[in-house]
PDB file of N, CA and C in Angstrom:
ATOM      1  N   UNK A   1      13.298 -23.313  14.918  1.00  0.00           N
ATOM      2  CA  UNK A   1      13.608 -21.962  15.339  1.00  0.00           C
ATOM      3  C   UNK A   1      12.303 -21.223  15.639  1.00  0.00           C
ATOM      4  N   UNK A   2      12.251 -20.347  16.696  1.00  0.00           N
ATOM      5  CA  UNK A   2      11.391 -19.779  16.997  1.00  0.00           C
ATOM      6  C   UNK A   2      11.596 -18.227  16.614  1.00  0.00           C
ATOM      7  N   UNK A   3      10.576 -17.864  16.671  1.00  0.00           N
ATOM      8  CA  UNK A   3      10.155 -15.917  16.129  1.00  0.00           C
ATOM      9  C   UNK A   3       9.828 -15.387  17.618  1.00  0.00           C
ATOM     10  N   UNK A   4      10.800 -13.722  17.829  1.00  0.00           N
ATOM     11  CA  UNK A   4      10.397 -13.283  18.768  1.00  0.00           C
ATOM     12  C   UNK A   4      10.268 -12.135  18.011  1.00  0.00           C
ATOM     13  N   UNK A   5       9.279 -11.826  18.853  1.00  0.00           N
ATOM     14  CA  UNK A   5       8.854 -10.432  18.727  1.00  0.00           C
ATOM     15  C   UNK A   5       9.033  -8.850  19.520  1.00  0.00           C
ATOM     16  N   UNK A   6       9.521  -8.320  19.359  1.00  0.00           N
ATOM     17  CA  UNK A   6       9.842  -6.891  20.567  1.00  0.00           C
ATOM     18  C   UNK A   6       8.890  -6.205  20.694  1.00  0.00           C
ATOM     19  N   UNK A   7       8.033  -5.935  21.803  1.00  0.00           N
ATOM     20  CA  UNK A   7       7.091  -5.510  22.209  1.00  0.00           C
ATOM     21  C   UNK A   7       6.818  -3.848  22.298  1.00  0.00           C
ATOM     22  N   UNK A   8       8.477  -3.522  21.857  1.00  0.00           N
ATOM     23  CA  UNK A   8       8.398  -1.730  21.928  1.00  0.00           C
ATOM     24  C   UNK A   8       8.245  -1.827  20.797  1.00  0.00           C
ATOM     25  N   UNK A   9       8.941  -2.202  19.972  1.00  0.00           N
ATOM     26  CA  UNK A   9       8.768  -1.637  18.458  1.00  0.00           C
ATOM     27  C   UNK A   9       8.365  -2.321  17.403  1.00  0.00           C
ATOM     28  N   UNK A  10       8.205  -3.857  17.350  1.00  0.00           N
ATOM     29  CA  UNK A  10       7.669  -4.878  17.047  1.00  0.00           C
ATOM     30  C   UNK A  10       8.713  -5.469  15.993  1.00  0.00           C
ATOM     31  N   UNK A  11      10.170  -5.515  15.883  1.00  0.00           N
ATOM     32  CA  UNK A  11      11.033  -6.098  15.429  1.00  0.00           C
ATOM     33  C   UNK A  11      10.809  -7.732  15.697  1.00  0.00           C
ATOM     34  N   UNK A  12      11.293  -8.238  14.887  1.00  0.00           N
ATOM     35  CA  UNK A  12      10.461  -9.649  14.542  1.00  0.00           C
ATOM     36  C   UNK A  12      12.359 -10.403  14.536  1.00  0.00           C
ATOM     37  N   UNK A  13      12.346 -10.948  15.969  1.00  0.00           N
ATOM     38  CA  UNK A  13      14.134 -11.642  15.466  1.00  0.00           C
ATOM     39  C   UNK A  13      13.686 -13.540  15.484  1.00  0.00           C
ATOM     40  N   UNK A  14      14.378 -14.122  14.851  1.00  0.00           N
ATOM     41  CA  UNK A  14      14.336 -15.883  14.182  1.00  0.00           C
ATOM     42  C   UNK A  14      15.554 -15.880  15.514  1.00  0.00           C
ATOM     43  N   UNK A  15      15.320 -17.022  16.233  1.00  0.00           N
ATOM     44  CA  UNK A  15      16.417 -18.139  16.463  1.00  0.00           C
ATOM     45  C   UNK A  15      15.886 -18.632  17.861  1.00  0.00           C
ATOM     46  N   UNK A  16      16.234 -19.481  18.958  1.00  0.00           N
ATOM     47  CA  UNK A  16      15.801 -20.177  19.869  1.00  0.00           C
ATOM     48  C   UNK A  16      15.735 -19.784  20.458  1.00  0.00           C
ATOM     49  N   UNK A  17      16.396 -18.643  20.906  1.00  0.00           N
ATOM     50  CA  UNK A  17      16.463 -17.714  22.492  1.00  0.00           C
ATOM     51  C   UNK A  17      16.375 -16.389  21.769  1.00  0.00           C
ATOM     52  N   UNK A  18      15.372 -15.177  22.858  1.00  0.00           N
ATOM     53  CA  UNK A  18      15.107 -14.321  22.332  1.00  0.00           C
ATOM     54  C   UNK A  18      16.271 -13.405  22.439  1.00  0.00           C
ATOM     55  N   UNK A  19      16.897 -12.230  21.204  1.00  0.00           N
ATOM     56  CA  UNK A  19      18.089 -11.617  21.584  1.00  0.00           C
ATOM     57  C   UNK A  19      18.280 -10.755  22.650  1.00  0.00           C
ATOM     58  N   UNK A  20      19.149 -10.678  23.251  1.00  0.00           N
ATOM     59  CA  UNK A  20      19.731  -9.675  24.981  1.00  0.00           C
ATOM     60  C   UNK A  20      19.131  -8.328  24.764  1.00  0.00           C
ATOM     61  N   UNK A  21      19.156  -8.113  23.017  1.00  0.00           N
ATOM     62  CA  UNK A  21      19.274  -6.444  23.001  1.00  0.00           C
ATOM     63  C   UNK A  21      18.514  -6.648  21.762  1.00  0.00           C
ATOM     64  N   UNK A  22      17.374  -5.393  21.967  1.00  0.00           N
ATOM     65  CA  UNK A  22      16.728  -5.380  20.105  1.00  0.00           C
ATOM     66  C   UNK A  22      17.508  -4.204  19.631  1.00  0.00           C
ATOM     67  N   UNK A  23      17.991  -4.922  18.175  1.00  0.00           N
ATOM     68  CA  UNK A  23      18.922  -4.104  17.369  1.00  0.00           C
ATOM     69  C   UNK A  23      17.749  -2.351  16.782  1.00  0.00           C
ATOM     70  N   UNK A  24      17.082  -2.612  16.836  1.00  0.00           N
ATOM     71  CA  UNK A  24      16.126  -1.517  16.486  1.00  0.00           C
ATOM     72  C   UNK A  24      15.902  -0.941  17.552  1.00  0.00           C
ATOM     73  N   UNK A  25      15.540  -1.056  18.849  1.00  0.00           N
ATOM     74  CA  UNK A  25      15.370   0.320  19.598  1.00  0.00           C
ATOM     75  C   UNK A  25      15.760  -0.477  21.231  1.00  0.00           C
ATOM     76  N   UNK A  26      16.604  -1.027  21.148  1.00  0.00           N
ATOM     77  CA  UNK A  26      18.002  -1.150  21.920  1.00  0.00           C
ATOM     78  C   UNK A  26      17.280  -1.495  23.730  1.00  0.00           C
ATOM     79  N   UNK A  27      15.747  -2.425  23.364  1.00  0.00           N
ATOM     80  CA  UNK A  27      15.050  -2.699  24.663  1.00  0.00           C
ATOM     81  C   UNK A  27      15.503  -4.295  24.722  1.00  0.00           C
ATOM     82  N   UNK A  28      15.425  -4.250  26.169  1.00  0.00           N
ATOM     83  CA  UNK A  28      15.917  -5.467  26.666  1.00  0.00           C
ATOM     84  C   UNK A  28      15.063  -6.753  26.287  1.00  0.00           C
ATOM     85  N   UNK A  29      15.995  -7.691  26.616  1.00  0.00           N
ATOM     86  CA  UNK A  29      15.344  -9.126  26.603  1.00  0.00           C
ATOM     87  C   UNK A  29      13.535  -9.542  27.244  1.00  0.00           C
ATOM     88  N   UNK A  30      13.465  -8.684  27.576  1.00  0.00           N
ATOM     89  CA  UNK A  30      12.541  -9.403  29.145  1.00  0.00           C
ATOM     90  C   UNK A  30      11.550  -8.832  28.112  1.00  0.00           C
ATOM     91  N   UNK A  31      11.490  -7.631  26.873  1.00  0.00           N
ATOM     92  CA  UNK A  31      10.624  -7.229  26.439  1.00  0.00           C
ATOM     93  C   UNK A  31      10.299  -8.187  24.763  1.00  0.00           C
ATOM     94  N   UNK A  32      10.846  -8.982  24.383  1.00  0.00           N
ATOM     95  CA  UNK A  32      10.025 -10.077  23.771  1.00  0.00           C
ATOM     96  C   UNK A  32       9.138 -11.042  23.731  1.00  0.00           C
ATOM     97  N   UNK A  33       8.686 -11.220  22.714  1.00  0.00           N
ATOM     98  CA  UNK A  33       7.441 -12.366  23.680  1.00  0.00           C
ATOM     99  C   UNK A  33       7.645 -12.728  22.535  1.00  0.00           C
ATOM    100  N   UNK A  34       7.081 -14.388  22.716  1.00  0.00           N
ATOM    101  CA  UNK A  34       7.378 -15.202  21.318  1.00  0.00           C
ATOM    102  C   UNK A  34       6.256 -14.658  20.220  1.00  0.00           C
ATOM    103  N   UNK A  35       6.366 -14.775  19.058  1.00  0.00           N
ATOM    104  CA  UNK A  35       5.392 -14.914  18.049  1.00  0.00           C
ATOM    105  C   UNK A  35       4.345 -15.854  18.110  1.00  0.00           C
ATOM    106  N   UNK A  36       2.785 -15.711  17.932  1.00  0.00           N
ATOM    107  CA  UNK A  36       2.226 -16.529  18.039  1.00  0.00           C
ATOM    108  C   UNK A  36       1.680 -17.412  17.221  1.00  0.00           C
ATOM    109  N   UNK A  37       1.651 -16.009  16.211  1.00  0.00           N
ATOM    110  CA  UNK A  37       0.614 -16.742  14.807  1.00  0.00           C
ATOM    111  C   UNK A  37       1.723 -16.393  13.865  1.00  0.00           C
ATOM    112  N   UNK A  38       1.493 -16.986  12.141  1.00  0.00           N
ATOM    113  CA  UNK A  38       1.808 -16.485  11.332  1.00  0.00           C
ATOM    114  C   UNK A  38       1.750 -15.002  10.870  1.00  0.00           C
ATOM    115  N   UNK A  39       2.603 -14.152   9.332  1.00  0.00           N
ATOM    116  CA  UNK A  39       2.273 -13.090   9.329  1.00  0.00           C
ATOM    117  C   UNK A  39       1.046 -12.872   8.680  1.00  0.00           C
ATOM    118  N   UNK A  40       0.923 -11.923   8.763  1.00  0.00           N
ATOM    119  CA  UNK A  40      -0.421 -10.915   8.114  1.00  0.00           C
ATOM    120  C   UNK A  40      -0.504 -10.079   8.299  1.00  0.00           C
ATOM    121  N   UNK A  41      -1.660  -9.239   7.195  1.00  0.00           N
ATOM    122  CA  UNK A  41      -1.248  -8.154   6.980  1.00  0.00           C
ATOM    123  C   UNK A  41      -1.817  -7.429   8.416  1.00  0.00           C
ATOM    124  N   UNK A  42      -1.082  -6.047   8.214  1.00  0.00           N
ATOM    125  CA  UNK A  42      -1.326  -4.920   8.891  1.00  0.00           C
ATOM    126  C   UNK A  42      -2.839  -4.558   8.885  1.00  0.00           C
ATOM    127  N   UNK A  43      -2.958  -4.383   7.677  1.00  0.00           N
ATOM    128  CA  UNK A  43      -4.421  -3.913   7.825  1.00  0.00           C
ATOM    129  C   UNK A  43      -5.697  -4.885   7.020  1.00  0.00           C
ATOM    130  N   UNK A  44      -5.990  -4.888   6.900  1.00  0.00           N
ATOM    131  CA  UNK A  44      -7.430  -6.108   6.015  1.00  0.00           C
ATOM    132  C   UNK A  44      -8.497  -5.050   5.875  1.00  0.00           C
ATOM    133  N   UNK A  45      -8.733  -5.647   4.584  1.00  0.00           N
ATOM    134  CA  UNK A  45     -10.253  -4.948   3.816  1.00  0.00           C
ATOM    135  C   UNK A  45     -11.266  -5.487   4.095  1.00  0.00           C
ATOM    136  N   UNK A  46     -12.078  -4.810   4.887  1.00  0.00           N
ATOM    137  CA  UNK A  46     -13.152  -5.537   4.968  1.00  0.00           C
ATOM    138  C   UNK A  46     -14.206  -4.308   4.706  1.00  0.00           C
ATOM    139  N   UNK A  47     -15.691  -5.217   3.867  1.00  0.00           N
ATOM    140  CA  UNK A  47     -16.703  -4.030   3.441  1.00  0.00           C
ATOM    141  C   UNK A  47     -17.673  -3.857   5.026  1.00  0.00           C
ATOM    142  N   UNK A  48     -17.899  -2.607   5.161  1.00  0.00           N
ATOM    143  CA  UNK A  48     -18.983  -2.269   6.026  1.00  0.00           C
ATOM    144  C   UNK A  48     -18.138  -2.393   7.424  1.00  0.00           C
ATOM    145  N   UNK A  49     -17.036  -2.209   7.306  1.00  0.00           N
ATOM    146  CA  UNK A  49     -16.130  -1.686   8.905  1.00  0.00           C
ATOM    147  C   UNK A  49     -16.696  -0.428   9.288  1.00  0.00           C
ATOM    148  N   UNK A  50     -16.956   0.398   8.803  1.00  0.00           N
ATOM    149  CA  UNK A  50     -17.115   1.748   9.218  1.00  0.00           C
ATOM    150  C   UNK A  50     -18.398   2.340   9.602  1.00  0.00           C
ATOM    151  N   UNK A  51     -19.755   0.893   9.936  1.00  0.00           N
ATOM    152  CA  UNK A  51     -20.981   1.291   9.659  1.00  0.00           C
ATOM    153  C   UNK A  51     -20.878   1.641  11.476  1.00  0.00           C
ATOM    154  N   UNK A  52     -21.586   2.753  11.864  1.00  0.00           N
ATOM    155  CA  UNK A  52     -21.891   3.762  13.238  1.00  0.00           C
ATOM    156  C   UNK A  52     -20.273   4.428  13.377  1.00  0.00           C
ATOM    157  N   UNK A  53     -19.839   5.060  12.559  1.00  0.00           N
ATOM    158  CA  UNK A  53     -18.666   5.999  12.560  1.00  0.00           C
ATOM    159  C   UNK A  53     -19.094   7.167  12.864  1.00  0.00           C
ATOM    160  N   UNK A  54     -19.112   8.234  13.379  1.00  0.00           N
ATOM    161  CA  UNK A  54     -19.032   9.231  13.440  1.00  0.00           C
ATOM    162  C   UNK A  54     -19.588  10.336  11.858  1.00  0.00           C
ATOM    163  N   UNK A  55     -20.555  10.654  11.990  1.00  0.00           N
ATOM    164  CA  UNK A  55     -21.262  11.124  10.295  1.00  0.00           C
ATOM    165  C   UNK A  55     -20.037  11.950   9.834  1.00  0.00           C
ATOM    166  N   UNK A  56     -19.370  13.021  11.009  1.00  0.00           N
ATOM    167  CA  UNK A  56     -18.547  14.162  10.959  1.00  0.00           C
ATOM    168  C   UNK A  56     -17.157  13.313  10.230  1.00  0.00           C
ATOM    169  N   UNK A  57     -16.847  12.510  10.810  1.00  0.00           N
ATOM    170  CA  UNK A  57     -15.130  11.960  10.349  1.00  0.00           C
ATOM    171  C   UNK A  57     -16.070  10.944   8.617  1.00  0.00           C
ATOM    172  N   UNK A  58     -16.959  10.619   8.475  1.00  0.00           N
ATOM    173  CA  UNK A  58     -17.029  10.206   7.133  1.00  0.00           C
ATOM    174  C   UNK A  58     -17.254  11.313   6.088  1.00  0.00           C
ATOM    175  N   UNK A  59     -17.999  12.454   6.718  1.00  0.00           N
ATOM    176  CA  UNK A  59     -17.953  13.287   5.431  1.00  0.00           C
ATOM    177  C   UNK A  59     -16.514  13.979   5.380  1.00  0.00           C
ATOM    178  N   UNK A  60     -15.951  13.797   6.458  1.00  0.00           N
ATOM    179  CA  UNK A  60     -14.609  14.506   6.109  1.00  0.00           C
ATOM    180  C   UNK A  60     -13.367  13.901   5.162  1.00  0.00           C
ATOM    181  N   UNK A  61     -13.884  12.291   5.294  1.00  0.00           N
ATOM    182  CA  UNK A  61     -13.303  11.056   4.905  1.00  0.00           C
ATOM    183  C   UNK A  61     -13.585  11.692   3.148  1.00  0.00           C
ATOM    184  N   UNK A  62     -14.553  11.421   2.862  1.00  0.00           N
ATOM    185  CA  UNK A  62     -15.348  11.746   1.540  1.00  0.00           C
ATOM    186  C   UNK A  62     -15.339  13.719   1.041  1.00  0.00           C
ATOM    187  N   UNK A  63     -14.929  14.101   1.857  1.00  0.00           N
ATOM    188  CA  UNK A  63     -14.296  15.484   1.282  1.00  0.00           C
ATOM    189  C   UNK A  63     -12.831  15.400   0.962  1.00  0.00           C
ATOM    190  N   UNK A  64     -11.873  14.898   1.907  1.00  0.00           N
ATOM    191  CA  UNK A  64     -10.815  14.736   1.697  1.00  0.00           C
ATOM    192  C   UNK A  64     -10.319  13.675   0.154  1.00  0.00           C
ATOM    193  N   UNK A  65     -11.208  13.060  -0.242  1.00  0.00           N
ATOM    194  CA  UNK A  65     -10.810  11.940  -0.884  1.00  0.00           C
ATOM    195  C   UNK A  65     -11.704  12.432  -2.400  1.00  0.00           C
ATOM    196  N   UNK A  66     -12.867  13.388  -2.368  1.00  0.00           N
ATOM    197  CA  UNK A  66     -12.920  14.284  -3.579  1.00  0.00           C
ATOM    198  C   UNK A  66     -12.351  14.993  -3.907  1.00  0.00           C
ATOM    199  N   UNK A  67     -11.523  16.028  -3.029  1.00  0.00           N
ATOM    200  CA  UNK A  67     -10.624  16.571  -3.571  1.00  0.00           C
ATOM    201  C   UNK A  67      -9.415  16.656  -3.846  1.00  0.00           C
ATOM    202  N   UNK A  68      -8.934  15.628  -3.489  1.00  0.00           N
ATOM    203  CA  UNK A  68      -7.775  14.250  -3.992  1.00  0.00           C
ATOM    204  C   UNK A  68      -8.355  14.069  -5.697  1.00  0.00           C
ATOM    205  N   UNK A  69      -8.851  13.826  -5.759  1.00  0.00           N
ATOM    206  CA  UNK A  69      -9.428  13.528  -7.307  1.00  0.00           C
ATOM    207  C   UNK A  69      -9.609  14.835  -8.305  1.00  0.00           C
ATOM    208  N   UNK A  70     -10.117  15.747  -7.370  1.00  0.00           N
ATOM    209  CA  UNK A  70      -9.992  17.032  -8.601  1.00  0.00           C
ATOM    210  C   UNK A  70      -8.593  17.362  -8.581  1.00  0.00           C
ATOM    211  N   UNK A  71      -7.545  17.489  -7.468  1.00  0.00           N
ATOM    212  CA  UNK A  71      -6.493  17.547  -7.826  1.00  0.00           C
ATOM    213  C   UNK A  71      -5.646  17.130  -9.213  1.00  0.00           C
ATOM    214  N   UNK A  72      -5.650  15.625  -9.490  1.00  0.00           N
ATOM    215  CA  UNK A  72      -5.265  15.318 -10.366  1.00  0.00           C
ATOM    216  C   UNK A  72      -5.769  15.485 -11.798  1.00  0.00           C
ATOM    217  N   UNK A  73      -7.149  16.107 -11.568  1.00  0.00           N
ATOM    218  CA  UNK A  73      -7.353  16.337 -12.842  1.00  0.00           C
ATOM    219  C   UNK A  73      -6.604  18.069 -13.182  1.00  0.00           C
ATOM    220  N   UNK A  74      -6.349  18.684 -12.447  1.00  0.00           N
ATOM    221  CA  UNK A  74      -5.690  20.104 -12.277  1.00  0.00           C
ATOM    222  C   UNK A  74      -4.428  19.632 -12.239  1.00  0.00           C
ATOM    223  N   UNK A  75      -3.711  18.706 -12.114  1.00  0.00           N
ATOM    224  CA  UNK A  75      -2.052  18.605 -12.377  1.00  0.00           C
ATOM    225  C   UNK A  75      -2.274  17.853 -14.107  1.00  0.00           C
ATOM    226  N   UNK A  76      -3.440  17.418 -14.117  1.00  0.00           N
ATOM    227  CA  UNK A  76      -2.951  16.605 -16.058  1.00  0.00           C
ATOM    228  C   UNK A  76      -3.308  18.338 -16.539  1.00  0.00           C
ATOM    229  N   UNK A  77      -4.061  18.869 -16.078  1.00  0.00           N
ATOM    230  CA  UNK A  77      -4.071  19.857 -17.217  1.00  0.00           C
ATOM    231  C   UNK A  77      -3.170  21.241 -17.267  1.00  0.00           C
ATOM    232  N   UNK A  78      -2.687  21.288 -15.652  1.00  0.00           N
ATOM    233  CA  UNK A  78      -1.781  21.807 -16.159  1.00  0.00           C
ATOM    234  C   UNK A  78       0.174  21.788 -16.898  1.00  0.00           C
ATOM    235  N   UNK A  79      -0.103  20.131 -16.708  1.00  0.00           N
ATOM    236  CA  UNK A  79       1.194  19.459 -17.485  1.00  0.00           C
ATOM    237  C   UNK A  79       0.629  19.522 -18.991  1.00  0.00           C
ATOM    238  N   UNK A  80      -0.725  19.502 -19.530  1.00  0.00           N
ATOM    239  CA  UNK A  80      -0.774  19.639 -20.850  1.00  0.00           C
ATOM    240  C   UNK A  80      -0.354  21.190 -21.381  1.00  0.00           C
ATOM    241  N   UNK A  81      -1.022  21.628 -20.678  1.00  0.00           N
ATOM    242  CA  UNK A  81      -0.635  23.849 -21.044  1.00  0.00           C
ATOM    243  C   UNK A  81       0.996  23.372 -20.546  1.00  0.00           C
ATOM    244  N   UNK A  82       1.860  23.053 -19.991  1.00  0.00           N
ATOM    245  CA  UNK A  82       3.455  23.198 -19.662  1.00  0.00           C
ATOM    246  C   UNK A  82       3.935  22.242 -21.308  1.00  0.00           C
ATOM    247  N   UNK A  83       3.290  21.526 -22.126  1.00  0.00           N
ATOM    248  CA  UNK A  83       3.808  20.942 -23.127  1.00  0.00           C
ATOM    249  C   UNK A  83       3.208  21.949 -24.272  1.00  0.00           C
ATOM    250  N   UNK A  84       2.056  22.203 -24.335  1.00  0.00           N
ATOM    251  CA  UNK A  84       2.027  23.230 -25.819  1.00  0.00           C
ATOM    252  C   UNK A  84       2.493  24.474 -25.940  1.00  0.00           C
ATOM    253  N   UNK A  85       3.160  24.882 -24.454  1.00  0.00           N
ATOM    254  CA  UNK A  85       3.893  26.192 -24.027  1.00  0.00           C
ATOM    255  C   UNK A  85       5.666  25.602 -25.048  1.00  0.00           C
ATOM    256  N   UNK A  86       6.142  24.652 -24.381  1.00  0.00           N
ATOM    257  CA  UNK A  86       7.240  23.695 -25.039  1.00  0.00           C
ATOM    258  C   UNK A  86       7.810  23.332 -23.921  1.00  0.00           C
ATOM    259  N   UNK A  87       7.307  23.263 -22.988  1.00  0.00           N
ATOM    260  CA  UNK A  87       8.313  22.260 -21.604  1.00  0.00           C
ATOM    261  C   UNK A  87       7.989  21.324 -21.196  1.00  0.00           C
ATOM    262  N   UNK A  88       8.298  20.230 -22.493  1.00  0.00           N
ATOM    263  CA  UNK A  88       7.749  18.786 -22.121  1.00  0.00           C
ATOM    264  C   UNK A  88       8.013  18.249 -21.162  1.00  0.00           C
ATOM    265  N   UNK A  89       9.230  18.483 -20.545  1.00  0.00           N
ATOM    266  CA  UNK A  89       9.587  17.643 -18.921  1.00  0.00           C
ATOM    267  C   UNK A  89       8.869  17.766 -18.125  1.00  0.00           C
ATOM    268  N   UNK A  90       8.069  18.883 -18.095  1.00  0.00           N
ATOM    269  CA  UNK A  90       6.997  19.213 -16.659  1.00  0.00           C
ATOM    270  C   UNK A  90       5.700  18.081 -17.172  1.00  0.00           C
TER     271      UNK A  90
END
C-alpha cells in the first residue's frame, strides 16, 4: 500500500490509488502526490539554527521568553496569598 499525501492541506491517506476527494478539505485527486519518505517530525532541534538572525527578532525572542518566566513566578505567589486567605482551589 502506498501513502498519499494532499498537497492543500497535507492529509496523509494509505491505499493504492490516491482518494477522488480529500476528506479534510474536499480537493481533488490530481492534488496528491505520493509520499516520499518516512514520517518525521515537524520541526527538529538543532543547536546554532539561528546564528545571522536578525539581533531585533532575538532580543525580542529573549524578552518574550523572560517574561514568560517572571510570570509564573507571580501566578505561584499569588496562588500562595489565595491559600492563607482560605481558597485553596485557586
Amino acid at each position: 500500500m502506498k501513502q498519499w499525501v494532499c498537497s492543500v492541506c497535507g492529509y496523509i491517506a494509505t491505499g493504492d490509488n490516491a482518494p477522488d476527494v480529500c476528506p479534510q478539505c474536499k480537493a481533488t485527486k490530481d492534488k496528491f502526490k505520493p509520499l516520499e519518505k518516512g514520517k518525521g517530525f515537524a520541526d527538529e532541534h538543532k543547536v546554532g539554527i539561528a546564528k545571522g538572525l536578525d539581533p531585533e527578532v532575538v532580543q525580542g525572542l529573549i524578552d518574550n521568553f523572560n517574561g514568560e518566566c517572571s510570570e509564573v513566578g507571580m501566578y505561584l505567589a499569588m496562588s500562595r496569598q489565595a491559600d492563607r486567605e482560605g481558597y485553596p482551589e485557586i
